[in-house]
C-alpha atoms as a PDB file:
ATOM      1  CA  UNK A   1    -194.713-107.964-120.251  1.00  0.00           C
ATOM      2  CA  UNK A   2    -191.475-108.780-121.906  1.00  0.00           C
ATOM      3  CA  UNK A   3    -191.469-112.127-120.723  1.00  0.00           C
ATOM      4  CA  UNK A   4    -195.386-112.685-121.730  1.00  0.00           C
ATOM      5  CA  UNK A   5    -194.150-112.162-125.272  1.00  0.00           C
ATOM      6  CA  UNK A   6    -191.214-113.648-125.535  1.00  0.00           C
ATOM      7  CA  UNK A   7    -192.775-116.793-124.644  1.00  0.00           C
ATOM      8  CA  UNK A   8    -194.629-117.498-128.147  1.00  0.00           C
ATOM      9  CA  UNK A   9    -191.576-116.532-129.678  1.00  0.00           C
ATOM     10  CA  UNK A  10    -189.784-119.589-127.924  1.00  0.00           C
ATOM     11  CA  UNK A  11    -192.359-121.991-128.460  1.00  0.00           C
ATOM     12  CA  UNK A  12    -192.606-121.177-132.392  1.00  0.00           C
ATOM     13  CA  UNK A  13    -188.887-121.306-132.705  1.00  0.00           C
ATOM     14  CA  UNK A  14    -189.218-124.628-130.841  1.00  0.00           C
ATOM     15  CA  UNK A  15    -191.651-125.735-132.820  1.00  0.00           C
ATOM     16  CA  UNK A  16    -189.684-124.919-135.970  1.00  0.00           C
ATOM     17  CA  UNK A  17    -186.965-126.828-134.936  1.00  0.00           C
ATOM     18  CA  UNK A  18    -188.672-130.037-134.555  1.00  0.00           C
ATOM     19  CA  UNK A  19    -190.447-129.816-138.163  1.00  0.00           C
ATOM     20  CA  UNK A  20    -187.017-129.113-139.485  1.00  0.00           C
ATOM     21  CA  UNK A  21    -185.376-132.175-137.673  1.00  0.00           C
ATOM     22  CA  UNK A  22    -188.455-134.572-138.674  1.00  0.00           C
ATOM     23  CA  UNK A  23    -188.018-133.609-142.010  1.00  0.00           C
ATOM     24  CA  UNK A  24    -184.478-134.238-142.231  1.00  0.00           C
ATOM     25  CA  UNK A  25    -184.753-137.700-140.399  1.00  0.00           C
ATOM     26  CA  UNK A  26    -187.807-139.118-142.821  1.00  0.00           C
ATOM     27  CA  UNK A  27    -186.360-137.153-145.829  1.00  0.00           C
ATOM     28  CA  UNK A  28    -184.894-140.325-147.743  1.00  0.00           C
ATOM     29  CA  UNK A  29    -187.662-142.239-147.249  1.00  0.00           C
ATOM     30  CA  UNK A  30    -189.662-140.196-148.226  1.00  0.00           C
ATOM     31  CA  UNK A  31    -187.605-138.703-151.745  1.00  0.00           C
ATOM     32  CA  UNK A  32    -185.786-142.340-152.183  1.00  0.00           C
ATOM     33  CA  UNK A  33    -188.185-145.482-153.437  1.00  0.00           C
ATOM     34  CA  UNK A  34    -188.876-148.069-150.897  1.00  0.00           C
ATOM     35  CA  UNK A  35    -187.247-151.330-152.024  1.00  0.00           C
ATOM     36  CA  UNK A  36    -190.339-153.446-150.807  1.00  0.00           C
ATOM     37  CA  UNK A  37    -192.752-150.763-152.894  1.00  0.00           C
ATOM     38  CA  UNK A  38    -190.598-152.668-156.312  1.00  0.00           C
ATOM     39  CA  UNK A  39    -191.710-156.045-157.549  1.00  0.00           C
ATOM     40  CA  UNK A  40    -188.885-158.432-157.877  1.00  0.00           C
ATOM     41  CA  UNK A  41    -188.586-162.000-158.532  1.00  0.00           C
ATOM     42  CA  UNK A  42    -187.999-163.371-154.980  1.00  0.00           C
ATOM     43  CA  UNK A  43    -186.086-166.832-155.649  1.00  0.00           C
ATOM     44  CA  UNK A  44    -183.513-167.991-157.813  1.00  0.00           C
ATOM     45  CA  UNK A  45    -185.410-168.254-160.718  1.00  0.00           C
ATOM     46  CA  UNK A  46    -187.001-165.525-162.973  1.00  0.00           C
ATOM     47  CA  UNK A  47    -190.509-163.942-163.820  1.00  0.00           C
ATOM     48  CA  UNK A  48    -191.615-163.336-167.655  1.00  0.00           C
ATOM     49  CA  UNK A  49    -194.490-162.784-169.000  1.00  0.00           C
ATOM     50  CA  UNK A  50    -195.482-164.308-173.037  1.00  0.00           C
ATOM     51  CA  UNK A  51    -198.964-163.377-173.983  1.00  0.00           C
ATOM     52  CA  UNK A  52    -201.292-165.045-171.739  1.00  0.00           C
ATOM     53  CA  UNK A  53    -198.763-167.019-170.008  1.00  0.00           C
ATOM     54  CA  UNK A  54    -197.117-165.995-166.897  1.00  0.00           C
ATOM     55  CA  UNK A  55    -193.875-167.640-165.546  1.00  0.00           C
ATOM     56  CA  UNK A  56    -192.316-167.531-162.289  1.00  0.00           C
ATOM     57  CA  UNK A  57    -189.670-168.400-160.580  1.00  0.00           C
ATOM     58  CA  UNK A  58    -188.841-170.351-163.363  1.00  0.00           C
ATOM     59  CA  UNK A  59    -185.039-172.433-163.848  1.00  0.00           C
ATOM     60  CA  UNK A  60    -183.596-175.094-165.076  1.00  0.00           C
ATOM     61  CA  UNK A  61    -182.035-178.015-162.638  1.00  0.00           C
ATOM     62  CA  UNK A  62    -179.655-179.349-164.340  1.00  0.00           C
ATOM     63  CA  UNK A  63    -176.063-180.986-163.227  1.00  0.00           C
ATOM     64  CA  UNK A  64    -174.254-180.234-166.604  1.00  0.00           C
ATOM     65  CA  UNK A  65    -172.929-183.717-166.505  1.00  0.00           C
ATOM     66  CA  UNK A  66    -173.587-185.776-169.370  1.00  0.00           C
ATOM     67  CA  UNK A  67    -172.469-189.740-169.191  1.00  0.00           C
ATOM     68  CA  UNK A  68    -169.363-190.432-166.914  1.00  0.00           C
ATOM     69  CA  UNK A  69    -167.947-187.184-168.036  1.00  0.00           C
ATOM     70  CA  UNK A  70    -167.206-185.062-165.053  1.00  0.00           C
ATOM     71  CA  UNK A  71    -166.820-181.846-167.150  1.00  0.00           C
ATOM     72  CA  UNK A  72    -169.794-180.066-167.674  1.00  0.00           C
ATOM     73  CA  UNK A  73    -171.511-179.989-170.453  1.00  0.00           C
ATOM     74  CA  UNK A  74    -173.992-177.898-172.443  1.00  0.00           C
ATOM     75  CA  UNK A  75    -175.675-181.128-173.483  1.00  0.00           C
ATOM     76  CA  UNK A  76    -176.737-182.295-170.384  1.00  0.00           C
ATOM     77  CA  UNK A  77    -180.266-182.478-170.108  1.00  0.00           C
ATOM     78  CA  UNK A  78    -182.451-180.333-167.413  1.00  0.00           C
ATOM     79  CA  UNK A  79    -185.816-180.028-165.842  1.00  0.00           C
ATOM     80  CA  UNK A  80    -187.641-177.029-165.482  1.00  0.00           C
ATOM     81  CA  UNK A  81    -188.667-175.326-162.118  1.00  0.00           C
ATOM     82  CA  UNK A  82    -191.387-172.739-161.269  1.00  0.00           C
ATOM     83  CA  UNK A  83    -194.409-172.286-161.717  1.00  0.00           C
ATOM     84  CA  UNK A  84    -196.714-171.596-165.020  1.00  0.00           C
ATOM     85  CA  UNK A  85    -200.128-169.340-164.706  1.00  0.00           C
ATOM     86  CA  UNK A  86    -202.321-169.171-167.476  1.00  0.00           C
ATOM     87  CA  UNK A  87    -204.491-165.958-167.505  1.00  0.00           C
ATOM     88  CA  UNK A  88    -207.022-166.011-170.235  1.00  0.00           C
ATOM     89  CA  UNK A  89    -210.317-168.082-170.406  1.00  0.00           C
ATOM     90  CA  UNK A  90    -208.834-171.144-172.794  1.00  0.00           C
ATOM     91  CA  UNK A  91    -206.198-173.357-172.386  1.00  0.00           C
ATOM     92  CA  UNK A  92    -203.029-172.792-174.113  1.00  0.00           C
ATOM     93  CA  UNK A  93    -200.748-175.539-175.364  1.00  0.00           C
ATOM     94  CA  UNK A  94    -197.073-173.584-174.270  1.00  0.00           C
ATOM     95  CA  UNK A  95    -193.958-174.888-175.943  1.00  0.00           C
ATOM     96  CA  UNK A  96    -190.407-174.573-175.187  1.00  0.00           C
ATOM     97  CA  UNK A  97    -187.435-174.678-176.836  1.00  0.00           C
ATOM     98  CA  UNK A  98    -183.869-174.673-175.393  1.00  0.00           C
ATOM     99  CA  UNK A  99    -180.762-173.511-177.816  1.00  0.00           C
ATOM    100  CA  UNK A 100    -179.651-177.228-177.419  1.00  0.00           C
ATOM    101  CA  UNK A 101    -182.778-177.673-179.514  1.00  0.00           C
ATOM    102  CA  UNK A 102    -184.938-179.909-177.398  1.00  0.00           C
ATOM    103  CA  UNK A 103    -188.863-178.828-177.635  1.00  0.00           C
ATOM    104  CA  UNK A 104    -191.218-179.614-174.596  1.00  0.00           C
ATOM    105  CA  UNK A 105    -194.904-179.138-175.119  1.00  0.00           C
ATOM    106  CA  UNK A 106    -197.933-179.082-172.099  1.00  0.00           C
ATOM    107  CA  UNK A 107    -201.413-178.117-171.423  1.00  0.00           C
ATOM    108  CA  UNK A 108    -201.824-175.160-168.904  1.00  0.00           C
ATOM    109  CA  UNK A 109    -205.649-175.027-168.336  1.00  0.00           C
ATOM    110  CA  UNK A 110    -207.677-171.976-168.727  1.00  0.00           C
ATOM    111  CA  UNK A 111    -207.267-169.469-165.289  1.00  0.00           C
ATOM    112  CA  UNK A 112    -204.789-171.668-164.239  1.00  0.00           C
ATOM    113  CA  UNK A 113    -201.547-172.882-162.425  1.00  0.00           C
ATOM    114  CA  UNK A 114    -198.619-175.999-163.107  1.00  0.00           C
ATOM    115  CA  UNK A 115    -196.311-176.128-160.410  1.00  0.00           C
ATOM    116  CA  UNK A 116    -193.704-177.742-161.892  1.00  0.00           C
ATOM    117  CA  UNK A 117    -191.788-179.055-158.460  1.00  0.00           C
ATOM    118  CA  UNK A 118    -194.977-181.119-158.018  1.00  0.00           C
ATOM    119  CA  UNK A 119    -196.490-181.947-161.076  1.00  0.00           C
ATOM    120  CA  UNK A 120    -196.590-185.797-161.809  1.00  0.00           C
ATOM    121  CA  UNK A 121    -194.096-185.144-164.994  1.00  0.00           C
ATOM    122  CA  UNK A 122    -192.015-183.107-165.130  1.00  0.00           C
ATOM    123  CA  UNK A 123    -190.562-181.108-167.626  1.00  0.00           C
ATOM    124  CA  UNK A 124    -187.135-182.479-168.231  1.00  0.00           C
ATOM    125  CA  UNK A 125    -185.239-181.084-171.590  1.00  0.00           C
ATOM    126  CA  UNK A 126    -183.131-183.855-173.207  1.00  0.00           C
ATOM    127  CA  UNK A 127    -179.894-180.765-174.332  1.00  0.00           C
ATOM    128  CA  UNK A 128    -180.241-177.535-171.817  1.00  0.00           C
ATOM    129  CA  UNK A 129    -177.702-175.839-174.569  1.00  0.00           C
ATOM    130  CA  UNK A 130    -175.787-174.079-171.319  1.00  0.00           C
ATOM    131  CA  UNK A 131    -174.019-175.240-167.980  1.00  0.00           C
ATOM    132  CA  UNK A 132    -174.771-174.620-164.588  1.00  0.00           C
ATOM    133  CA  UNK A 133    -173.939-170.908-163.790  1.00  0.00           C
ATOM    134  CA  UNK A 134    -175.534-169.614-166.728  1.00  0.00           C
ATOM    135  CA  UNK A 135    -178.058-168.120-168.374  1.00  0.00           C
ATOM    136  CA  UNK A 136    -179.758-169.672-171.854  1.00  0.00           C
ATOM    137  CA  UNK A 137    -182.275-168.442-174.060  1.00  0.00           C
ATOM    138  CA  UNK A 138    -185.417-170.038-173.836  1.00  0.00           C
ATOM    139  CA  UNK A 139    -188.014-169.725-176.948  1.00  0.00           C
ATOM    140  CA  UNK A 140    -191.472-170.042-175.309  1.00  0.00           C
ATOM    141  CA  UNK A 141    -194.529-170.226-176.805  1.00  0.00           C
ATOM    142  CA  UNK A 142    -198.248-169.908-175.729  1.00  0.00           C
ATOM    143  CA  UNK A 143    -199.476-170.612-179.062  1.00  0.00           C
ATOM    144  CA  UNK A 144    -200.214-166.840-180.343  1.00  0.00           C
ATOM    145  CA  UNK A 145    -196.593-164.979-179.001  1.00  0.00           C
ATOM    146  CA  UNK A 146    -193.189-166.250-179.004  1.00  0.00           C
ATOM    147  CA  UNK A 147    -190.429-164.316-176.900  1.00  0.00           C
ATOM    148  CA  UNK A 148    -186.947-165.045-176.046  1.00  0.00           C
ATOM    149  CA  UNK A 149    -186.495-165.962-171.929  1.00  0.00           C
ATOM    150  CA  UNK A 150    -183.693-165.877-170.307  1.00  0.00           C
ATOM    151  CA  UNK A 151    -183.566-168.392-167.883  1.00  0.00           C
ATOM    152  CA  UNK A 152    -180.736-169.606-165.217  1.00  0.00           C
ATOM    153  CA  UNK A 153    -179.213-172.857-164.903  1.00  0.00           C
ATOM    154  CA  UNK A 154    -178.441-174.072-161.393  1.00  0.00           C
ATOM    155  CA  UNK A 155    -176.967-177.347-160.178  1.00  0.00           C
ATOM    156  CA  UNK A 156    -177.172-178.929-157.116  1.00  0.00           C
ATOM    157  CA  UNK A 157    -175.012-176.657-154.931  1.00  0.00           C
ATOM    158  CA  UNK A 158    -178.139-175.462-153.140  1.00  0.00           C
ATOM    159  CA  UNK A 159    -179.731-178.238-151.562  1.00  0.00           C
ATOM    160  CA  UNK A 160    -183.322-177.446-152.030  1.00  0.00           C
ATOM    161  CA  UNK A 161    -182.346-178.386-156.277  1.00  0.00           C
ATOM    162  CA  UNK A 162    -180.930-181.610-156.016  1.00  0.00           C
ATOM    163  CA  UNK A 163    -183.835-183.726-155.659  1.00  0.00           C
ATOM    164  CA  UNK A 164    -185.130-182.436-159.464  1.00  0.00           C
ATOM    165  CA  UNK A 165    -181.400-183.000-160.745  1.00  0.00           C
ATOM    166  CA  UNK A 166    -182.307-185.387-163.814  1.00  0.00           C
ATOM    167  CA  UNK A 167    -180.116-188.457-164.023  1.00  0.00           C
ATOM    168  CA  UNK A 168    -177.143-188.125-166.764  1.00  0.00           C
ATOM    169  CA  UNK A 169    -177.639-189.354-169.920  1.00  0.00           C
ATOM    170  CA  UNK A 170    -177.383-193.323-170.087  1.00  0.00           C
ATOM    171  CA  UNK A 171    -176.580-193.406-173.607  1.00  0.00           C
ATOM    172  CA  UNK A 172    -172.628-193.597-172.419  1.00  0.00           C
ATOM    173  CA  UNK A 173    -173.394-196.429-170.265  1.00  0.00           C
ATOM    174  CA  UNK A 174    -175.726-198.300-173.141  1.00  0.00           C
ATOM    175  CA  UNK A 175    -173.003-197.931-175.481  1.00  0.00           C
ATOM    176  CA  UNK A 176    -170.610-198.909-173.511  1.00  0.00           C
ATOM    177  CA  UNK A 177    -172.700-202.170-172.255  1.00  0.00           C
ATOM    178  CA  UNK A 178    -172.989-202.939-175.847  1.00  0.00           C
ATOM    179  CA  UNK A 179    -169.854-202.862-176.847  1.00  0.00           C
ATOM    180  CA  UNK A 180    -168.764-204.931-173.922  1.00  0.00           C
ATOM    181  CA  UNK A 181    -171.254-207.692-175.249  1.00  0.00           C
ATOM    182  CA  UNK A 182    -170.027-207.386-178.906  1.00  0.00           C
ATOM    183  CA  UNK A 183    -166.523-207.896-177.866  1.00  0.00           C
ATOM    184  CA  UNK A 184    -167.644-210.913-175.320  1.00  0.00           C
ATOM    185  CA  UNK A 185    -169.933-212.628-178.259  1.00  0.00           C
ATOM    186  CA  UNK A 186    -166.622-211.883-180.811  1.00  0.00           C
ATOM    187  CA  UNK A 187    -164.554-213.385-177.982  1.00  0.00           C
ATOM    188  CA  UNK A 188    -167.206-216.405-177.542  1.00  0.00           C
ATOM    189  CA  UNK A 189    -167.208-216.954-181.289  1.00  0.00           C
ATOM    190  CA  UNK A 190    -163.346-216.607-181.807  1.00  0.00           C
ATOM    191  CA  UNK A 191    -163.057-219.290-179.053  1.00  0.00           C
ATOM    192  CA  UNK A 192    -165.508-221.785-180.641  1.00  0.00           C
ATOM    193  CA  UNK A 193    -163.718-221.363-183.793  1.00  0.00           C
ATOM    194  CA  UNK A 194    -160.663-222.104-182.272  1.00  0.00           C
ATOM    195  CA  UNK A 195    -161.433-225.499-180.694  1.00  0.00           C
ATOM    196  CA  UNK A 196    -163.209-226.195-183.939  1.00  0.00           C
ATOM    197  CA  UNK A 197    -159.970-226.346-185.837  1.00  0.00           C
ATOM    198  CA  UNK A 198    -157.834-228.622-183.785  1.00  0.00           C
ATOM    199  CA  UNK A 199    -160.655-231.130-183.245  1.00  0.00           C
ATOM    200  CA  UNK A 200    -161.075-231.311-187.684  1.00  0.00           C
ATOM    201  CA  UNK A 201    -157.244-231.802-187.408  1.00  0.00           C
ATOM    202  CA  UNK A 202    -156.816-234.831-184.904  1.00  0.00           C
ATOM    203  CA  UNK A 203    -159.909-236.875-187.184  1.00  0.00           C
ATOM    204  CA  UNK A 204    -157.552-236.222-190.253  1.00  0.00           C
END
């Protein structure tokens, strides 16, 4: 008899013990959020939503080098990355405005999606208004709301970028061609002038 019931006293104990330990070795993930249960933005770039617009993963390519200058600059220009959804019934006409003050304007159609990495032109502003590493306010625009987006600059230290890395500004090299062909025309024109003179001389 006194083993018969001790027995169910054993087995409840036992029993007890195991709940106890389960619920020790589940209790933080069971209290704590799971990170995978918490929508993030999962790529370089960042999600924001204006009105009936939705961007994501969006960033601007951009290799801060304007001209020959090798130090970078906040007027380079940049093209936009990412991807553009719009979610009402109409098209929207978005525009965007850098601090550097260069406006781009599209057409996303009504229910849906520009992928700007493929999209036969892309979105390249002329001044990004910040360098590579950091972060500049963006005024979009999907024709009813306007909000500030914050929206990374990256250069072409990851690899997967530097194939949308617009080409520095030409205007250095333009300038620089033109003044090379004023000074050869001056030099062309001071030359003629020169073998002018002695020529009038000798039929004096």
């Amino acid at each position: 008899m006194r083993f018969t019931a001790s027995t169910p006293v054993k087995r409840v104990a036992l029993a007890a013990a195991i709940g106890v330990g389960l619920l020790t070795a589940t209790g933080c993930g069971y209290i704590n959020p799971q990170q995978t249960a918490s929508p993030y933005a999962a790529s370089d770039g960042i999600d924001a939503n204006v009105g009936s617009l939705q961007l994501r993963n969006a960033l601007i390519a951009s290799s801060g080098k304007e001209g020959s200058s090798p130090t970078p600059s906040a007027n380079a220009s940049g093209r936009l990355l990412g991807s553009l959804y719009n979610t009402s019934s109409n098209d929207i006409s978005v525009t965007m405005t850098t601090p550097g003050q260069s406006t781009v304007s599209l057409t996303v159609p009504s229910n849906g999606t520009i992928r700007l990495e493929s999209d036969a032109s892309p979105v390249d502003f002329a001044q990004v208004g910040g360098i590579p590493g950091s972060l500049v306010s963006v005024k979009v625009s999907d024709g009813s709301s306007t909000q500030d987006v914050q929206i990374p600059v990256l250069d072409g230290t990851l690899s997967q970028y530097r194939q949308y890395l617009p080409t520095p500004s030409s205007s250095a090299s333009s300038s620089a061609t033109s003044n090379s062909a004023s000074s050869a025309s001056s030099s062309a024109s001071s030359s003629a002038s020169s073998s002018a003179t002695p020529s009038a001389t000798a039929s004096h």
